[in-house]
PDB file of N, CA and C in Angstrom:
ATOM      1  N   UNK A   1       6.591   7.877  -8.201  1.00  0.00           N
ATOM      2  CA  UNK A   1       7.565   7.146  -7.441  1.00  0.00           C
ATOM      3  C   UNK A   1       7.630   5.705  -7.936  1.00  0.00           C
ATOM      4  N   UNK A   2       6.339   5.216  -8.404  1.00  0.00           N
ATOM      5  CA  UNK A   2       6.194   3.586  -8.699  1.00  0.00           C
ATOM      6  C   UNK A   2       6.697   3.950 -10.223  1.00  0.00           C
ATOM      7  N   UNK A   3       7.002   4.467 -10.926  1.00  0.00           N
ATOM      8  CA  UNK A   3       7.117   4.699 -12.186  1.00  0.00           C
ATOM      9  C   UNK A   3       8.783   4.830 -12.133  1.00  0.00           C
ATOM     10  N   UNK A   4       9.362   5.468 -11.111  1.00  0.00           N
ATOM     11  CA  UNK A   4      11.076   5.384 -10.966  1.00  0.00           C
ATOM     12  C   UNK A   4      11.466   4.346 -10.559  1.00  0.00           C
ATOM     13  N   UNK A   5      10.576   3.569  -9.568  1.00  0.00           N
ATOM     14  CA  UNK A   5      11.330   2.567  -9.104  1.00  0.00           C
ATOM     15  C   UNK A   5      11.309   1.449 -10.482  1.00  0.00           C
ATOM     16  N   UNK A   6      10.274   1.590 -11.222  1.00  0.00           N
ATOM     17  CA  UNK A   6      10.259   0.471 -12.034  1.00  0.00           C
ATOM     18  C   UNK A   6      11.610   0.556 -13.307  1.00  0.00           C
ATOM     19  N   UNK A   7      11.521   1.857 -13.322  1.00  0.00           N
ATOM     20  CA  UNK A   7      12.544   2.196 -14.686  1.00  0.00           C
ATOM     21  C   UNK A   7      13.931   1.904 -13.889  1.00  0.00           C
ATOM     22  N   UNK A   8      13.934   1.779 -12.804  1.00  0.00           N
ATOM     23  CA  UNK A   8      15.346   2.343 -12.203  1.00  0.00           C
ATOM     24  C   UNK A   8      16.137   0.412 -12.241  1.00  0.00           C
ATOM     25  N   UNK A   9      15.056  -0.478 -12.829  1.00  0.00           N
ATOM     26  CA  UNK A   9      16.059  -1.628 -12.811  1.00  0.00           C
ATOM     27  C   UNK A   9      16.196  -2.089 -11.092  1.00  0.00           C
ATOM     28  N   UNK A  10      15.853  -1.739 -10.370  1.00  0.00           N
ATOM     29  CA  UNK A  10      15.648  -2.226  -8.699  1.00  0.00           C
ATOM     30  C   UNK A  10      14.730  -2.937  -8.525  1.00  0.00           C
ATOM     31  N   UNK A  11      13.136  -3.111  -9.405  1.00  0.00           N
ATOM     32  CA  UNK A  11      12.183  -3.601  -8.790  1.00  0.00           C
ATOM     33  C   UNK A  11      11.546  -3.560 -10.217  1.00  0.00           C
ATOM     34  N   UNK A  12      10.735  -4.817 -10.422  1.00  0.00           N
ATOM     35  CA  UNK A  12      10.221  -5.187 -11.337  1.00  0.00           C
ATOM     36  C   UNK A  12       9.364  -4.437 -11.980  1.00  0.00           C
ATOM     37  N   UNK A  13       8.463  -3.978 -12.908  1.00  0.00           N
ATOM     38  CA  UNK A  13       7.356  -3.471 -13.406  1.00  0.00           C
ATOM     39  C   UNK A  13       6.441  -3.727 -12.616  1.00  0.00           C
ATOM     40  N   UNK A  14       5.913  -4.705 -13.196  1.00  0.00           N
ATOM     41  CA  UNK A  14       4.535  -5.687 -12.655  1.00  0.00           C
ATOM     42  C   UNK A  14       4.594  -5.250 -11.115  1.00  0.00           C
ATOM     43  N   UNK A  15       5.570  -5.168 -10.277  1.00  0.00           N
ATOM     44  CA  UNK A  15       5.203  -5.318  -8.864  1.00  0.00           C
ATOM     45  C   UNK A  15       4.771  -3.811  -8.824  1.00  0.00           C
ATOM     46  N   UNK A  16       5.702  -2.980  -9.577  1.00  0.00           N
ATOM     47  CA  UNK A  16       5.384  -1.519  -9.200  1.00  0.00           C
ATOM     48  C   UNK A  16       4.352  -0.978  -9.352  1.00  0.00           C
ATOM     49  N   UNK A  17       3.612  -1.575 -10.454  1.00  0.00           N
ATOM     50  CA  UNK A  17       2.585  -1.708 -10.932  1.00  0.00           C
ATOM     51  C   UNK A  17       1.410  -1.815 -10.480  1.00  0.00           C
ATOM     52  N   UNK A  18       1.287  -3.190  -9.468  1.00  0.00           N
ATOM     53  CA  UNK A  18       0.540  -3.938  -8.714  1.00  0.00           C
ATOM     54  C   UNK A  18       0.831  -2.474  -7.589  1.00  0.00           C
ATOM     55  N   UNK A  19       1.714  -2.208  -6.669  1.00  0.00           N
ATOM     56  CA  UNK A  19       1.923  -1.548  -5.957  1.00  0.00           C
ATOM     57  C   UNK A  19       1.224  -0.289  -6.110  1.00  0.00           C
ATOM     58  N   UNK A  20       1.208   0.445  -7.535  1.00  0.00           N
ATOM     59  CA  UNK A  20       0.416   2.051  -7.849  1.00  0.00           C
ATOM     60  C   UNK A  20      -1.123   1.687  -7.640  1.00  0.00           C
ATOM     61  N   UNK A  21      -1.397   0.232  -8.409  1.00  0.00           N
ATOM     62  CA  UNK A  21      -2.745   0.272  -8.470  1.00  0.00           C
ATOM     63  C   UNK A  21      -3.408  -0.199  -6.884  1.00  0.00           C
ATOM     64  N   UNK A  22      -2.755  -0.834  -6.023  1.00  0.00           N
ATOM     65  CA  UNK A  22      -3.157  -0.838  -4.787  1.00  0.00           C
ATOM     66  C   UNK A  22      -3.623   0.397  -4.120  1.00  0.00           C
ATOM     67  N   UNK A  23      -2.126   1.320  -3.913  1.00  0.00           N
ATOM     68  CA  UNK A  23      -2.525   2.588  -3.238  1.00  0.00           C
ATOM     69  C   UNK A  23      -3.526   3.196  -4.038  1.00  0.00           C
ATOM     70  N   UNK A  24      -4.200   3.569  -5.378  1.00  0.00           N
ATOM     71  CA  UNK A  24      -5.151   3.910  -5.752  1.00  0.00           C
ATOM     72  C   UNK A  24      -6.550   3.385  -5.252  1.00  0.00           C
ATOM     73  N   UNK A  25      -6.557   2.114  -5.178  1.00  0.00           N
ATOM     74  CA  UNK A  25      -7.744   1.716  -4.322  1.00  0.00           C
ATOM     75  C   UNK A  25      -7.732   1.934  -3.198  1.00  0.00           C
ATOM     76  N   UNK A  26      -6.517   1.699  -2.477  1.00  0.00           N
ATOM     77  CA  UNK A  26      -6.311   2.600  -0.756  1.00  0.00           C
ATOM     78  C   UNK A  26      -7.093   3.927  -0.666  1.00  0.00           C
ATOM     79  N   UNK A  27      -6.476   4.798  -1.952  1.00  0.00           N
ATOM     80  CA  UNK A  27      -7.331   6.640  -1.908  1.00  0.00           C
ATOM     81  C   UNK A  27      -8.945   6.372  -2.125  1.00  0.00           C
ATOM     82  N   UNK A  28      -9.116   5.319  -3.065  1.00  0.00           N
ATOM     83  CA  UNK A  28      -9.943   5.568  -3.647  1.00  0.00           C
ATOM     84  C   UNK A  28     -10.999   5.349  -2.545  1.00  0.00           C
ATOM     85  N   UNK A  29     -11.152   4.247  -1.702  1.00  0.00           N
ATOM     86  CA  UNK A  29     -11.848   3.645  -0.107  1.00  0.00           C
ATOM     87  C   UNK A  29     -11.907   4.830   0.841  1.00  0.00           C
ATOM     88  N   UNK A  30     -10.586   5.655   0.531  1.00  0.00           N
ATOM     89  CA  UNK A  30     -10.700   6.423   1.430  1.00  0.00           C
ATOM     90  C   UNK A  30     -11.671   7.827   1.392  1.00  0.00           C
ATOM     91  N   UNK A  31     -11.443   8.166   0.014  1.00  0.00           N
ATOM     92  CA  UNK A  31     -12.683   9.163  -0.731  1.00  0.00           C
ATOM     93  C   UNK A  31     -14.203   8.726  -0.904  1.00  0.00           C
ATOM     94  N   UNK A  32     -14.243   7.519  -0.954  1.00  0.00           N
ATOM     95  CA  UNK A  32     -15.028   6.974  -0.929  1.00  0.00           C
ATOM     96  C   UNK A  32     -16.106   7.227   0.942  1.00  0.00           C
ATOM     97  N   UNK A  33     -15.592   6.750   1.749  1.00  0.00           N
ATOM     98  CA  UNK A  33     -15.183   6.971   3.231  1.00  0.00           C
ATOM     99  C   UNK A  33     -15.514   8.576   3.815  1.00  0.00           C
ATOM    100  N   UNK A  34     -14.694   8.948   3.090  1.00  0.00           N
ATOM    101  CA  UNK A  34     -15.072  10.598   3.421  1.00  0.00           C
ATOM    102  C   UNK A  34     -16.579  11.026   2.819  1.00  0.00           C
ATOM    103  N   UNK A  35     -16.572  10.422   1.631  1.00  0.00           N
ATOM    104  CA  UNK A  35     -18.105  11.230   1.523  1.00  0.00           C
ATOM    105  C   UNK A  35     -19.305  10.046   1.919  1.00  0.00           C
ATOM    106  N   UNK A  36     -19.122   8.909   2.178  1.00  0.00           N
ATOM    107  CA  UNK A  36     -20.247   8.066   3.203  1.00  0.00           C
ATOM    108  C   UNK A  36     -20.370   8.447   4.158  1.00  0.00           C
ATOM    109  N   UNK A  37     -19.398   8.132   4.784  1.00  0.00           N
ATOM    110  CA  UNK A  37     -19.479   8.334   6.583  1.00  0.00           C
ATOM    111  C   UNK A  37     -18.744   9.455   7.011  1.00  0.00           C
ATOM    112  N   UNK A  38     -18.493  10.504   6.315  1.00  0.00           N
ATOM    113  CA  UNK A  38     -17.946  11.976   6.598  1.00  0.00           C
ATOM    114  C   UNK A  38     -16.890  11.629   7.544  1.00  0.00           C
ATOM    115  N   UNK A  39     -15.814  11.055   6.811  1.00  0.00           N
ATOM    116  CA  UNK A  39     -14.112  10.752   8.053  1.00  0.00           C
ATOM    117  C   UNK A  39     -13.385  10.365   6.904  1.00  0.00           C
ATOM    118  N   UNK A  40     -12.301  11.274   6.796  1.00  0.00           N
ATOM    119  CA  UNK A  40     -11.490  11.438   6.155  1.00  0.00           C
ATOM    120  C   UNK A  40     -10.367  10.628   6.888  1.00  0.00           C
ATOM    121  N   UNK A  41      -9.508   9.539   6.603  1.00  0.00           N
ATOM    122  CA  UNK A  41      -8.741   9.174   7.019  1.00  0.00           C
ATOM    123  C   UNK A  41      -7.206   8.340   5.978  1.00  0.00           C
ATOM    124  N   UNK A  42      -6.283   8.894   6.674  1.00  0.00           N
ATOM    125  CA  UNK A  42      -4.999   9.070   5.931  1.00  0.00           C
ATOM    126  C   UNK A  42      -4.087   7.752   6.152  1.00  0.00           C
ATOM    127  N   UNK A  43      -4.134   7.768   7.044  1.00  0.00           N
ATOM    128  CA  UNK A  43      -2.905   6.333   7.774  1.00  0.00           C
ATOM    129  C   UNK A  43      -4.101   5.465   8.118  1.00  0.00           C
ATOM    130  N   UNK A  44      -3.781   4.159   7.584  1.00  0.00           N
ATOM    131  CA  UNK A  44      -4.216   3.195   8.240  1.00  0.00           C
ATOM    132  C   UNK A  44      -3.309   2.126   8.852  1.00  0.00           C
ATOM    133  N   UNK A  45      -3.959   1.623  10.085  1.00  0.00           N
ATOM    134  CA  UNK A  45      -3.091   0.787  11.068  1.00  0.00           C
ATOM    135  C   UNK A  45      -1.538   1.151  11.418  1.00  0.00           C
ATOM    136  N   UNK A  46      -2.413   3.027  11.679  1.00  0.00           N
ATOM    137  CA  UNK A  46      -0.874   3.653  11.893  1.00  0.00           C
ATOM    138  C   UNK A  46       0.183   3.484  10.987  1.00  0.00           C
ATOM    139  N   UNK A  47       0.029   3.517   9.410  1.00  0.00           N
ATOM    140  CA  UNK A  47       0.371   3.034   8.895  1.00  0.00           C
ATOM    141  C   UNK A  47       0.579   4.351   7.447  1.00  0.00           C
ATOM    142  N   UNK A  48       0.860   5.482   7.272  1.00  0.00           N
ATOM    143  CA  UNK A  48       0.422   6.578   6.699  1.00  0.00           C
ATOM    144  C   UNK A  48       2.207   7.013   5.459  1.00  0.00           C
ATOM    145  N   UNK A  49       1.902   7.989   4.822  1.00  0.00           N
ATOM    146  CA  UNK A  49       2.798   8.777   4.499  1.00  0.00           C
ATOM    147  C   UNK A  49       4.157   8.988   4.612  1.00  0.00           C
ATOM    148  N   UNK A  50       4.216   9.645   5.873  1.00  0.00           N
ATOM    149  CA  UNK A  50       5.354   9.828   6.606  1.00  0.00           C
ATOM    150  C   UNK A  50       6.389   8.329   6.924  1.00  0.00           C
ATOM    151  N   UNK A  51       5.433   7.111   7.768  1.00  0.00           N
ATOM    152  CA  UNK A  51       6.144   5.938   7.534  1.00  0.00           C
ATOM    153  C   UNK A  51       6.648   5.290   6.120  1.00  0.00           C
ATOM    154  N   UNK A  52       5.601   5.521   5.057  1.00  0.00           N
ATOM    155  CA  UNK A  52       6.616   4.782   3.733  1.00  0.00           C
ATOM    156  C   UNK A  52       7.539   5.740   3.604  1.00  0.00           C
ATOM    157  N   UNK A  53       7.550   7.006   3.654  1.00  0.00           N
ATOM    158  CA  UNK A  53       8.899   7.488   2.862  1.00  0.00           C
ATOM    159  C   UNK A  53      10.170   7.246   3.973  1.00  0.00           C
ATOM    160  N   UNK A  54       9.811   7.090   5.216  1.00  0.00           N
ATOM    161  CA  UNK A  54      11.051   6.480   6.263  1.00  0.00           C
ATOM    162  C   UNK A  54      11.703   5.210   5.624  1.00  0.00           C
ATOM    163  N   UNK A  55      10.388   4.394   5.622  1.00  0.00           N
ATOM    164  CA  UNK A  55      10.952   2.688   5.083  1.00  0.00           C
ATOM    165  C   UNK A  55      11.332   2.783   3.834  1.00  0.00           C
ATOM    166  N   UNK A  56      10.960   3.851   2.866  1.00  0.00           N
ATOM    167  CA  UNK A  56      11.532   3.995   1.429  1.00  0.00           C
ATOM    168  C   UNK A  56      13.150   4.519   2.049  1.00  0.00           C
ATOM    169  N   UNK A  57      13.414   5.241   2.347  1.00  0.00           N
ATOM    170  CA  UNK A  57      14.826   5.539   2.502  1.00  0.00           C
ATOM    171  C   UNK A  57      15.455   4.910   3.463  1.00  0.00           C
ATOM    172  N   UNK A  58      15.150   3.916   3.987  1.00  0.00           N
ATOM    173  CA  UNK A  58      16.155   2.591   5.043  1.00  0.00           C
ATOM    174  C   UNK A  58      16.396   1.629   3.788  1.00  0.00           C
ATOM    175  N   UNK A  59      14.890   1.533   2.571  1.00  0.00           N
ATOM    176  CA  UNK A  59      14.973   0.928   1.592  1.00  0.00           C
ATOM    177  C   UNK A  59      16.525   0.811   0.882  1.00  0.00           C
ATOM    178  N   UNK A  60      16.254   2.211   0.472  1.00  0.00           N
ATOM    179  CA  UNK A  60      17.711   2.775  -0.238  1.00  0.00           C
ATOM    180  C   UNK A  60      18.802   2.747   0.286  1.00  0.00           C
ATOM    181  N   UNK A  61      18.646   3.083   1.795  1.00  0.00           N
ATOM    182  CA  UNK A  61      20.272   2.961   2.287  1.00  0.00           C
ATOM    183  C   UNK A  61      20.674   1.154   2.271  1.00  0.00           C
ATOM    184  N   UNK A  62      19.803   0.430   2.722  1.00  0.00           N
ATOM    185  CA  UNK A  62      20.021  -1.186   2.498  1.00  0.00           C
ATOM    186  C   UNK A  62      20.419  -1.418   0.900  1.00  0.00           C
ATOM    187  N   UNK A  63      19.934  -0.713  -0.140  1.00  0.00           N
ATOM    188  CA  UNK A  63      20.135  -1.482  -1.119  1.00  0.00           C
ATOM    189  C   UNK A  63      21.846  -0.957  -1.268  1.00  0.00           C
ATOM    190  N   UNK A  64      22.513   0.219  -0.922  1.00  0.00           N
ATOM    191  CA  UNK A  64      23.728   0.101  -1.266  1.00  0.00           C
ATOM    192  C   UNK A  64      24.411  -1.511  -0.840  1.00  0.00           C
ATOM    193  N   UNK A  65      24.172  -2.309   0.359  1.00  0.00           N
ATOM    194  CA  UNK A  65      24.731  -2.989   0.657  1.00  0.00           C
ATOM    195  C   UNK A  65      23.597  -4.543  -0.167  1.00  0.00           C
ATOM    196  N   UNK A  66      22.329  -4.825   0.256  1.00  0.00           N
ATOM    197  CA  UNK A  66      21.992  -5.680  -0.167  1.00  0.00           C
ATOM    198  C   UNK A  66      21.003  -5.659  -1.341  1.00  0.00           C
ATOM    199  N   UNK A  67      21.693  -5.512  -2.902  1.00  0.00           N
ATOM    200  CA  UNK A  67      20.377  -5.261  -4.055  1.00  0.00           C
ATOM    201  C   UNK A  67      20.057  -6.185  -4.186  1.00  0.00           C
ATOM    202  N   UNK A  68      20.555  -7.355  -3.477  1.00  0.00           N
ATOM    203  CA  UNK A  68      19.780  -8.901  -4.125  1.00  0.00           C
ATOM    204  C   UNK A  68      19.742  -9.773  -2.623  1.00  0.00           C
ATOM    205  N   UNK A  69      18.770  -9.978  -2.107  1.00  0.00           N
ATOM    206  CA  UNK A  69      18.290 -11.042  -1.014  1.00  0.00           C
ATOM    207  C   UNK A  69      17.982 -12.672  -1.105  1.00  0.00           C
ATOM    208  N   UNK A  70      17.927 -13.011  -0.111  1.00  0.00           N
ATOM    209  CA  UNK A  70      17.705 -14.123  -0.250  1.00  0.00           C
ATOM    210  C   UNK A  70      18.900 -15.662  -1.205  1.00  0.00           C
ATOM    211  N   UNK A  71      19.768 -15.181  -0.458  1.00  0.00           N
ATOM    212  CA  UNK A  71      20.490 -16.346  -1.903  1.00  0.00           C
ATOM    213  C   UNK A  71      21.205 -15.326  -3.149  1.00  0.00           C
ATOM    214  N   UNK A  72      20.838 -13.882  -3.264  1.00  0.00           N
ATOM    215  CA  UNK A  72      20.926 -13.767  -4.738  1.00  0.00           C
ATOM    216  C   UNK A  72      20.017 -13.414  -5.047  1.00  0.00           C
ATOM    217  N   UNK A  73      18.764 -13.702  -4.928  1.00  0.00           N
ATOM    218  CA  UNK A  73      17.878 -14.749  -5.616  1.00  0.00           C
ATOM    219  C   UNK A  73      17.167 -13.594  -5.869  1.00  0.00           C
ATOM    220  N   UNK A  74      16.269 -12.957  -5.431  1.00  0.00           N
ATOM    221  CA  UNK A  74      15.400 -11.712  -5.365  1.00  0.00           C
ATOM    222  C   UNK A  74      15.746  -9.983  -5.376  1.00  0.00           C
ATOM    223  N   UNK A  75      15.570  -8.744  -5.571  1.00  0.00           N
ATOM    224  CA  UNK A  75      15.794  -7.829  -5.508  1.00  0.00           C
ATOM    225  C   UNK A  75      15.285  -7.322  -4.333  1.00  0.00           C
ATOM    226  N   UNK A  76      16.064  -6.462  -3.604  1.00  0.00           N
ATOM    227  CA  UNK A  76      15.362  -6.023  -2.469  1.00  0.00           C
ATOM    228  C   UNK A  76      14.239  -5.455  -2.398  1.00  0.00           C
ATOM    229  N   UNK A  77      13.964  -4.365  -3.716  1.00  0.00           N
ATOM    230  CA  UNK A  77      12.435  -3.716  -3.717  1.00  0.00           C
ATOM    231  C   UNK A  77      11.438  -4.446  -3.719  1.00  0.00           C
ATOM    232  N   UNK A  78      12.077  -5.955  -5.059  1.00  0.00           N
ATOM    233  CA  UNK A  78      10.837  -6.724  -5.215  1.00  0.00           C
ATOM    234  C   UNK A  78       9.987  -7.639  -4.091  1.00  0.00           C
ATOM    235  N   UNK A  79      11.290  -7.893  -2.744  1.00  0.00           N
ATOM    236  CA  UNK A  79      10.286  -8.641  -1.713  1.00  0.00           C
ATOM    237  C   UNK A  79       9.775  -7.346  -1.444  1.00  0.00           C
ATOM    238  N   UNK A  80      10.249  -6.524  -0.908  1.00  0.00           N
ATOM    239  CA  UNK A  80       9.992  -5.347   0.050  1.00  0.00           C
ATOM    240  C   UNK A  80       8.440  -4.984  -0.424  1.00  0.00           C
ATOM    241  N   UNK A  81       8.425  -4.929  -2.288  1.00  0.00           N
ATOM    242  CA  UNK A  81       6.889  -4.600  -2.855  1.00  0.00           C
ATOM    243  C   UNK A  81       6.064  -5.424  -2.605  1.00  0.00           C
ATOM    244  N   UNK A  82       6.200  -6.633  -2.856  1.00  0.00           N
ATOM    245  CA  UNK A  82       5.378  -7.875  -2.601  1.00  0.00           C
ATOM    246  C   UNK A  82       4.521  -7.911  -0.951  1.00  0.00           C
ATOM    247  N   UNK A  83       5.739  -8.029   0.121  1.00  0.00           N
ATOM    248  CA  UNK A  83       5.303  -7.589   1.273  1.00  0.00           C
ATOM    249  C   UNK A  83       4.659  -6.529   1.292  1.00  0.00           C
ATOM    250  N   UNK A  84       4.913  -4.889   1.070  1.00  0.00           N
ATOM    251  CA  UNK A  84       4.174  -4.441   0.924  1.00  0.00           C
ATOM    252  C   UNK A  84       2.413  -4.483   0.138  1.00  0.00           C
ATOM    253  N   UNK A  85       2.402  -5.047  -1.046  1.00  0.00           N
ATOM    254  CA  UNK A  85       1.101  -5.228  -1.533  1.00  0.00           C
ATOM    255  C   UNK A  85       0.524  -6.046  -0.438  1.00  0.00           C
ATOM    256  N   UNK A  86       0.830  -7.243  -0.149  1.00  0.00           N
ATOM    257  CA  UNK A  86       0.207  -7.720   0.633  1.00  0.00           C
ATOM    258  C   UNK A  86      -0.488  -7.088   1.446  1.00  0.00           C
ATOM    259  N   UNK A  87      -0.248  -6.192   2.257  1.00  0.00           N
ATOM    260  CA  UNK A  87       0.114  -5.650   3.814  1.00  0.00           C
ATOM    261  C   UNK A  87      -1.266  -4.731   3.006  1.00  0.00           C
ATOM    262  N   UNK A  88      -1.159  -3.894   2.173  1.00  0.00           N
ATOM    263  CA  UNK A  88      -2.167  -3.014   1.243  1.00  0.00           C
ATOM    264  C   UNK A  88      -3.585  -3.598   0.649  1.00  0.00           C
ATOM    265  N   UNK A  89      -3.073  -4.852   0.381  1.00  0.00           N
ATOM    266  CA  UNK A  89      -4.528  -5.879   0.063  1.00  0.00           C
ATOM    267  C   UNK A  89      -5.330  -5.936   1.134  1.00  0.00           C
ATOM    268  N   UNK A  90      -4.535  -6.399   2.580  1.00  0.00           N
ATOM    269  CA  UNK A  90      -5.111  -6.873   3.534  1.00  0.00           C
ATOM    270  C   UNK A  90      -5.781  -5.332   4.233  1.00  0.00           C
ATOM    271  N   UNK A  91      -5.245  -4.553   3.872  1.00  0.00           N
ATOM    272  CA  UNK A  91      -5.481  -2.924   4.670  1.00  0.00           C
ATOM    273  C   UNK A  91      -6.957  -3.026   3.386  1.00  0.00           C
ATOM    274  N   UNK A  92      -6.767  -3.100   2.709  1.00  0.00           N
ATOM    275  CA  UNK A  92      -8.241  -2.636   1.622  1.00  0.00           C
ATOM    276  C   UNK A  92      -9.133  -3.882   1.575  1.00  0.00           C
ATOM    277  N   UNK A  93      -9.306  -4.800   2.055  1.00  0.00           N
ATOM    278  CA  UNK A  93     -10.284  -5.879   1.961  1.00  0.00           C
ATOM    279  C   UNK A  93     -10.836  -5.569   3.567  1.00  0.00           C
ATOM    280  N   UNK A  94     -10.159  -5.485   4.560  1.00  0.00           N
ATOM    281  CA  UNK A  94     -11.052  -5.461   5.662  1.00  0.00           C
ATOM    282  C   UNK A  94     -11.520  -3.889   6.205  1.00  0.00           C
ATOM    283  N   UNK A  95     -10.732  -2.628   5.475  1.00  0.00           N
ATOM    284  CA  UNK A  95     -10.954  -1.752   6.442  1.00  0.00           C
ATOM    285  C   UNK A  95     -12.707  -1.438   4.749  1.00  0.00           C
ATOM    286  N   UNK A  96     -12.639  -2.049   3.754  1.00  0.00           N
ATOM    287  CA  UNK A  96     -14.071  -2.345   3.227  1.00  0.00           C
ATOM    288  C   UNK A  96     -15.225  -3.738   3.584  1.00  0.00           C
ATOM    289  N   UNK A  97     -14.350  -4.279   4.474  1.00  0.00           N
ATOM    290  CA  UNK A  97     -15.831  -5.214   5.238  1.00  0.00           C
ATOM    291  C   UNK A  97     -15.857  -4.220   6.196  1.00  0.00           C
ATOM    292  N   UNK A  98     -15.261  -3.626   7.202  1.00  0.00           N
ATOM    293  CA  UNK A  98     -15.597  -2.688   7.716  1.00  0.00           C
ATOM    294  C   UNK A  98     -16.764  -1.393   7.674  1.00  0.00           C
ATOM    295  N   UNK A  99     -16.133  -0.667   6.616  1.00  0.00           N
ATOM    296  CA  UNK A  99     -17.453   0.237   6.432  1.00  0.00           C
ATOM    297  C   UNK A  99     -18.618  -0.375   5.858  1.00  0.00           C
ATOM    298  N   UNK A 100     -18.397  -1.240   5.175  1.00  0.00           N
ATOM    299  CA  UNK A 100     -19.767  -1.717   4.539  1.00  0.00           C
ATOM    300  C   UNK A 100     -20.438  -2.121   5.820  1.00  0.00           C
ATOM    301  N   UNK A 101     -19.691  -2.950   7.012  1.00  0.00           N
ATOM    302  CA  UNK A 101     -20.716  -3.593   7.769  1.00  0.00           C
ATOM    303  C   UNK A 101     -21.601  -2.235   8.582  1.00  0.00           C
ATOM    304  N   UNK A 102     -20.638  -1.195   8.968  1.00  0.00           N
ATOM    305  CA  UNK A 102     -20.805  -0.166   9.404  1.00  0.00           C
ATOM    306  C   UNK A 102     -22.479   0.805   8.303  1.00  0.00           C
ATOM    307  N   UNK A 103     -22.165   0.801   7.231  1.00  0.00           N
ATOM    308  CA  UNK A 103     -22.937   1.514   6.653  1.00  0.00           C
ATOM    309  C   UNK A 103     -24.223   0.569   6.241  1.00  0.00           C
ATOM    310  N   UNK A 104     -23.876  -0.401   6.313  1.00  0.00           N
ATOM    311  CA  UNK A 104     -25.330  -1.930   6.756  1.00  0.00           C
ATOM    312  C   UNK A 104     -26.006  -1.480   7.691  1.00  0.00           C
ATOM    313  N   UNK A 105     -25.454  -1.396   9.063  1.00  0.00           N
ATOM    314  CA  UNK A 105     -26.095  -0.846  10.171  1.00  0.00           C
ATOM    315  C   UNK A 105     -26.701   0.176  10.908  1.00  0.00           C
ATOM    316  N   UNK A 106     -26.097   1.896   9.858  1.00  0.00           N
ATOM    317  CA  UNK A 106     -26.555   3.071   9.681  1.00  0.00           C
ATOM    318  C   UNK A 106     -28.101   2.865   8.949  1.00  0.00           C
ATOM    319  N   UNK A 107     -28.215   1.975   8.252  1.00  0.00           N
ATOM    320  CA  UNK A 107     -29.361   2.249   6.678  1.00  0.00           C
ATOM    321  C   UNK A 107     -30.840   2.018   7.240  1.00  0.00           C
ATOM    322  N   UNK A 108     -31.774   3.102   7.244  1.00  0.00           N
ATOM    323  CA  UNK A 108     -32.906   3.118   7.439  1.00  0.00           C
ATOM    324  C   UNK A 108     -33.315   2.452   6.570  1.00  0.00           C
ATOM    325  N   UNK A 109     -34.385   1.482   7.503  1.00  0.00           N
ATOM    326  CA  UNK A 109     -35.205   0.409   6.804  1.00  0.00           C
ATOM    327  C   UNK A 109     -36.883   0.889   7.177  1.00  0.00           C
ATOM    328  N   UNK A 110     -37.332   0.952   6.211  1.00  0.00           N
ATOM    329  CA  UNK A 110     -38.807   1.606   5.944  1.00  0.00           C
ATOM    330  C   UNK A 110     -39.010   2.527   5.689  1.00  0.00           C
TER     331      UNK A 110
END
């Protein structure tokens, strides 16, 4: 999907880019997750599957009307990715202070 949007001239490389390699660390925390603390979990902050491909296709129906935001100035995917990474950084930096603090506090000492 990050590989069409990039070719498709809507949204930059680099962001799509930034965007594949995020959700890979998203799976990767999460596999990670499943075999530490045996919990497999899919959506975070209610936040899963089913919702991007909704906001991917409000995506698309907006871009018939707005492919450039702001002034002109920007492409719609490219804020939309940006916001998104963000939103993905912040989902993978704390839900890993999380388990770590969690699996700190599981760890037999002696």
């Amino acid at each position: 999907m990050m590989g069409g949007l990039a070719l498709s001239g809507y949204m930059h490389p680099a962001i799509a880019i930034a965007l594949l390699v995020a959700f890979l660390l998203l799976s990767i925390q999460s596999y990670l997750a499943t075999y530490t603390l045996g919990e497999f979990q899919l959506s975070f902050w209610r936040f899963g599957p089913t919702e991007l491909r909704v906001l991917l296709a409000i995506g698309n129906l907006a871009l018939f009307r707005w492919a450039c935001v702001i002034h002109g100035r920007y492409r719609l995917f490219d804020l939309g990715g940006v916001i998104g990474l963000a939103g993905m950084s912040l989902m993978l930096v704390f839900i890993s202070l999380t388990n770590t603090v969690r699996l700190y506090g599981e760890e037999r000492i002696g």
